[in-house]
Structure formats: C-alpha cells, structure tokens
C-alpha atoms as a PDB file:
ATOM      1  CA  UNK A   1      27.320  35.664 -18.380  1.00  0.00           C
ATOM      2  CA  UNK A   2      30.699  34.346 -18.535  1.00  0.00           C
ATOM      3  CA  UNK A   3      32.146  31.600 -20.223  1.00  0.00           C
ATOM      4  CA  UNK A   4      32.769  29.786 -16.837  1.00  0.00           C
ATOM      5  CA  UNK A   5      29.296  30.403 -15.520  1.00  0.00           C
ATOM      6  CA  UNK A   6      27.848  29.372 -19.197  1.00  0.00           C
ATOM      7  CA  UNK A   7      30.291  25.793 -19.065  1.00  0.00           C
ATOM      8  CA  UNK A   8      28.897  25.187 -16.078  1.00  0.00           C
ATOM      9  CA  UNK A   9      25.627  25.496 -16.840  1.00  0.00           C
ATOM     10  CA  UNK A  10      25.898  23.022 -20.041  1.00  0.00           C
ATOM     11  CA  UNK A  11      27.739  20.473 -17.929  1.00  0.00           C
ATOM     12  CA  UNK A  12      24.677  20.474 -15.258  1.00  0.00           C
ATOM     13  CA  UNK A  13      22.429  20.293 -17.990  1.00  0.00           C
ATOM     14  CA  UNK A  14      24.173  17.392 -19.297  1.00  0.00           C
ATOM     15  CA  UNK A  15      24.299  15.692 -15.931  1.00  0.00           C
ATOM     16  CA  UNK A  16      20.834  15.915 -15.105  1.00  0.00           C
ATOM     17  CA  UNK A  17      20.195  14.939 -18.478  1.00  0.00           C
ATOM     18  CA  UNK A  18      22.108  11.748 -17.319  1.00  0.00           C
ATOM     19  CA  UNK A  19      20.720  11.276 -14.296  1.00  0.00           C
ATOM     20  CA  UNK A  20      17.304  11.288 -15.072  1.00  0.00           C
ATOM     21  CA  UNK A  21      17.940   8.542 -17.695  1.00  0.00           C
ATOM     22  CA  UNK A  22      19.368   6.516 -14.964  1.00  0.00           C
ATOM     23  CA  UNK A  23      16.378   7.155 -12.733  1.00  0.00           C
ATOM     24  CA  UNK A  24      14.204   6.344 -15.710  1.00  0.00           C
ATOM     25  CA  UNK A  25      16.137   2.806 -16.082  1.00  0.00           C
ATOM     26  CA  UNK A  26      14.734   2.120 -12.484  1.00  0.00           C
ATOM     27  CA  UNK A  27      11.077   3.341 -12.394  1.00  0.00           C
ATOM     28  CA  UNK A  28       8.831   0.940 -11.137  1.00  0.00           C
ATOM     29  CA  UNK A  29       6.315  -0.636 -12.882  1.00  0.00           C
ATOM     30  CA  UNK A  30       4.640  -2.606 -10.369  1.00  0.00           C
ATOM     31  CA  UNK A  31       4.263  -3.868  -6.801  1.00  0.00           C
ATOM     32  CA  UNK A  32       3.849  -4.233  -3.176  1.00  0.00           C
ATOM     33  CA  UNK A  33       4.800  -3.140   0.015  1.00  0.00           C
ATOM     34  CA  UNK A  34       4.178  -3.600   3.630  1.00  0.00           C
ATOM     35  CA  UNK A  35       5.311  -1.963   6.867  1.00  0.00           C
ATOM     36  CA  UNK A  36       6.246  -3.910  10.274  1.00  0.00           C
ATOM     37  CA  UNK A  37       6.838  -1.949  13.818  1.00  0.00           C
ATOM     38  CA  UNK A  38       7.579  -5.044  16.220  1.00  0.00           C
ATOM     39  CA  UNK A  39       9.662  -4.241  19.582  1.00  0.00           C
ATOM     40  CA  UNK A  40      11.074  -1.296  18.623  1.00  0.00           C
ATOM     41  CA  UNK A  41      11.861  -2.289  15.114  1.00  0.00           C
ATOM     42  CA  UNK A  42      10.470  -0.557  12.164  1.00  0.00           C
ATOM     43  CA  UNK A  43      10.705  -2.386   8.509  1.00  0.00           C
ATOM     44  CA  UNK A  44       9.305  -1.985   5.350  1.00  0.00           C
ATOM     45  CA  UNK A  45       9.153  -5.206   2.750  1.00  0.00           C
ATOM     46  CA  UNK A  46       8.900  -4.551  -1.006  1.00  0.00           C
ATOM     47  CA  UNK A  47       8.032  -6.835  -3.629  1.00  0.00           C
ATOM     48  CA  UNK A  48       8.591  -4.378  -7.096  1.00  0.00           C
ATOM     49  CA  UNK A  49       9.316  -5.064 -10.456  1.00  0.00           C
ATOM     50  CA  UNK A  50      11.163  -2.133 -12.593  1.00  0.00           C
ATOM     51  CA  UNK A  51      13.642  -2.191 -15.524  1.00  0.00           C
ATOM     52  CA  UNK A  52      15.921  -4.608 -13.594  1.00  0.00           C
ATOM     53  CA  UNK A  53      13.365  -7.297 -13.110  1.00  0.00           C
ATOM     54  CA  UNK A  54      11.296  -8.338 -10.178  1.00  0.00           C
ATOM     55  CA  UNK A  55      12.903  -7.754  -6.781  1.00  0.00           C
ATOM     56  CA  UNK A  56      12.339  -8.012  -3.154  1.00  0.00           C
ATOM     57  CA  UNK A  57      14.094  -6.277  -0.480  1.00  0.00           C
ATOM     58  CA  UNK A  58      13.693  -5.426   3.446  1.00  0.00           C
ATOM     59  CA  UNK A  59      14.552  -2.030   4.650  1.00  0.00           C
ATOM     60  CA  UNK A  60      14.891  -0.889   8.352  1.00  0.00           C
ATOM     61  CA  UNK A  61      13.406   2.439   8.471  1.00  0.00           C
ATOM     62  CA  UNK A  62      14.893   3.211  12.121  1.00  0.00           C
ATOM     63  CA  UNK A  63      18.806   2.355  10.878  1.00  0.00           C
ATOM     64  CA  UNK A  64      18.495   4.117   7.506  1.00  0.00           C
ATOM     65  CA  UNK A  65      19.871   0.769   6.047  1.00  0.00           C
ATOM     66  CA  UNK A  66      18.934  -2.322   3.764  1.00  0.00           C
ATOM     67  CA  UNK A  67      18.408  -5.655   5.929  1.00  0.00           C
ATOM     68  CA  UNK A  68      18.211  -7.681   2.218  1.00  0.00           C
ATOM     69  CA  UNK A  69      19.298  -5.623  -0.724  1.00  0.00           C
ATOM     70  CA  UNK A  70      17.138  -5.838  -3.985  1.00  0.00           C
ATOM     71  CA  UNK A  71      17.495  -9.623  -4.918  1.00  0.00           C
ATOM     72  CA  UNK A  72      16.195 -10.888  -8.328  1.00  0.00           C
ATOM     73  CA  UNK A  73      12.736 -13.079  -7.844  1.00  0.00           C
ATOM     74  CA  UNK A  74      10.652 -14.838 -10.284  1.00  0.00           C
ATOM     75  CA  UNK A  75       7.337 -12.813  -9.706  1.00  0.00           C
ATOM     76  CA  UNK A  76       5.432 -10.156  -7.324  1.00  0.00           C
ATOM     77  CA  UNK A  77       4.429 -13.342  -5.077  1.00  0.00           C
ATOM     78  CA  UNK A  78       7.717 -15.048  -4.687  1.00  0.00           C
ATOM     79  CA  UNK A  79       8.976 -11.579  -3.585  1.00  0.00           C
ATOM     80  CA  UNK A  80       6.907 -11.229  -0.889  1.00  0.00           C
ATOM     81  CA  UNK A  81       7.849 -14.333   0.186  1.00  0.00           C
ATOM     82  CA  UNK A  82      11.035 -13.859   0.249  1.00  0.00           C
ATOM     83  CA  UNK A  83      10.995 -10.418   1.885  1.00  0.00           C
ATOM     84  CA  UNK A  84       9.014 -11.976   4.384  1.00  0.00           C
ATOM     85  CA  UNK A  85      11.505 -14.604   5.441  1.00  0.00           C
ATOM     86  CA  UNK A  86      14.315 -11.797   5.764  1.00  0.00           C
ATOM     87  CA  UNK A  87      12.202  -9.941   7.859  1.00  0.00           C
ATOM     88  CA  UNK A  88      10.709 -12.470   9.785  1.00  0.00           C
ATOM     89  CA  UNK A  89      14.639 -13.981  10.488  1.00  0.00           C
ATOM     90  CA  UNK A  90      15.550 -10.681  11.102  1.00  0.00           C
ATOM     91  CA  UNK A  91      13.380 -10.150  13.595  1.00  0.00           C
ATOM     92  CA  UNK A  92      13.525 -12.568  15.698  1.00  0.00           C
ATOM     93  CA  UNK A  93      17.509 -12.395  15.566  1.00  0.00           C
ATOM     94  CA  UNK A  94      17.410  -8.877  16.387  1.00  0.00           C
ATOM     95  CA  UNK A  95      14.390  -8.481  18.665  1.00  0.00           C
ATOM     96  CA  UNK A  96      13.454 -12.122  19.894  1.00  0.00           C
ATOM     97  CA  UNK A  97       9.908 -11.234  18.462  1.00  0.00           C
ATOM     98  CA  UNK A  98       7.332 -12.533  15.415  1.00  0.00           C
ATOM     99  CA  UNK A  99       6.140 -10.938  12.286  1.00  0.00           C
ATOM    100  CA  UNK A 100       2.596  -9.812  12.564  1.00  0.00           C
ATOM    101  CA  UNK A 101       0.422 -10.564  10.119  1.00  0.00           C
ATOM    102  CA  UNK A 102       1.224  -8.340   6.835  1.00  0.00           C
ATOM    103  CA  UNK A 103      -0.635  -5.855   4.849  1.00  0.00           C
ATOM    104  CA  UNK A 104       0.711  -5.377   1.878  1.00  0.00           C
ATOM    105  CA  UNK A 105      -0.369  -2.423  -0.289  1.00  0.00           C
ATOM    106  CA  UNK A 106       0.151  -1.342  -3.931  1.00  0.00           C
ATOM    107  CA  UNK A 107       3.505   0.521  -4.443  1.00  0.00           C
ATOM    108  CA  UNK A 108       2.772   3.958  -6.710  1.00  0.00           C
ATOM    109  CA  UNK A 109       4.056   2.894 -10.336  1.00  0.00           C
ATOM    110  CA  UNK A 110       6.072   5.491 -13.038  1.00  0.00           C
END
C-alpha cells in the first residue's frame, strides 16, 4: 500500500469516526409519528425527542422538503400539536382540503 492510499484511509477513518458521533448527538430517544395523503398531498408529522430536546416537524414526502423544520416543544404532546397545526394550515393553503383524523404511531428509538 502506498503512503497516499494509507493517508487516505486514516483520514476516512477519522471522518466516519466523526460522523457517527454527530449522528449519535441526534439519535432519538422517543416519539411519534403520523402520515397524511389528502388531495394529492403526502405528509408525515413527527413529534421526537433526541439529544436536542423535544421537537416537532412536518415533512412533505412528495416535494422531498420540510413544511416546518424541527422546532423546540415542551413535550411529546405539545409536538403533536403543533405539527398538527402546520399541517393542517398547510393543507388547506396548498390543497383547499382538511386533515383527517391522525394516527400517530411510535417512532423506532436508538
């Protein structure tokens, strides 16, 4: 092996090193999620709480995109609410239609 290929090798051991103590930092240790298809729109809501704190946020499956970021909440039931409101506002913006009724399930924890 040369000293290039064996450099190499160190650094990528050092980054994934790195990496998977920021991925660590954001494991979650507990929460809830539900999944909306209204009109041609296709959310999910999360309610989590990891390293950072409880959060809730909204993501559109069908855009690839976040509707409402992760936003600090007090607890697993606050951020449900609150997910719920961006998705309900969102939805009737974007698709003049109503949020069913949710199920919301356990998220899988670290």
């Amino acid at each position: 092996m040369c000293a290039a290929t064996a450099k190499t090798l160190v650094f990528h051991g050092k980054l994934t090193h790195i990496l998977s103590l920021i991925w660590s930092s954001y494991m979650l240790d507990q929460g809830v999620w539900a999944e909306v298809k209204v009109g041609g729109e296709h959310l999910r809501l999360f309610s989590e709480q990891n390293a950072l704190g409880v959060q809730a946020s909204v993501y559109n499956i069908n855009a690839k995109n976040w509707i409402a970021p992760s936003e600090a909440v007090e607890d697993i039931e606050q951020g449900k609410d609150r997910a719920t409101a961006y998705a309900t506002a969102y939805l009737l913006r974007v698709a003049n239609a109503e949020l069913p009724p949710l199920t919301w399930k356990q998220s899988r924890s670290a």
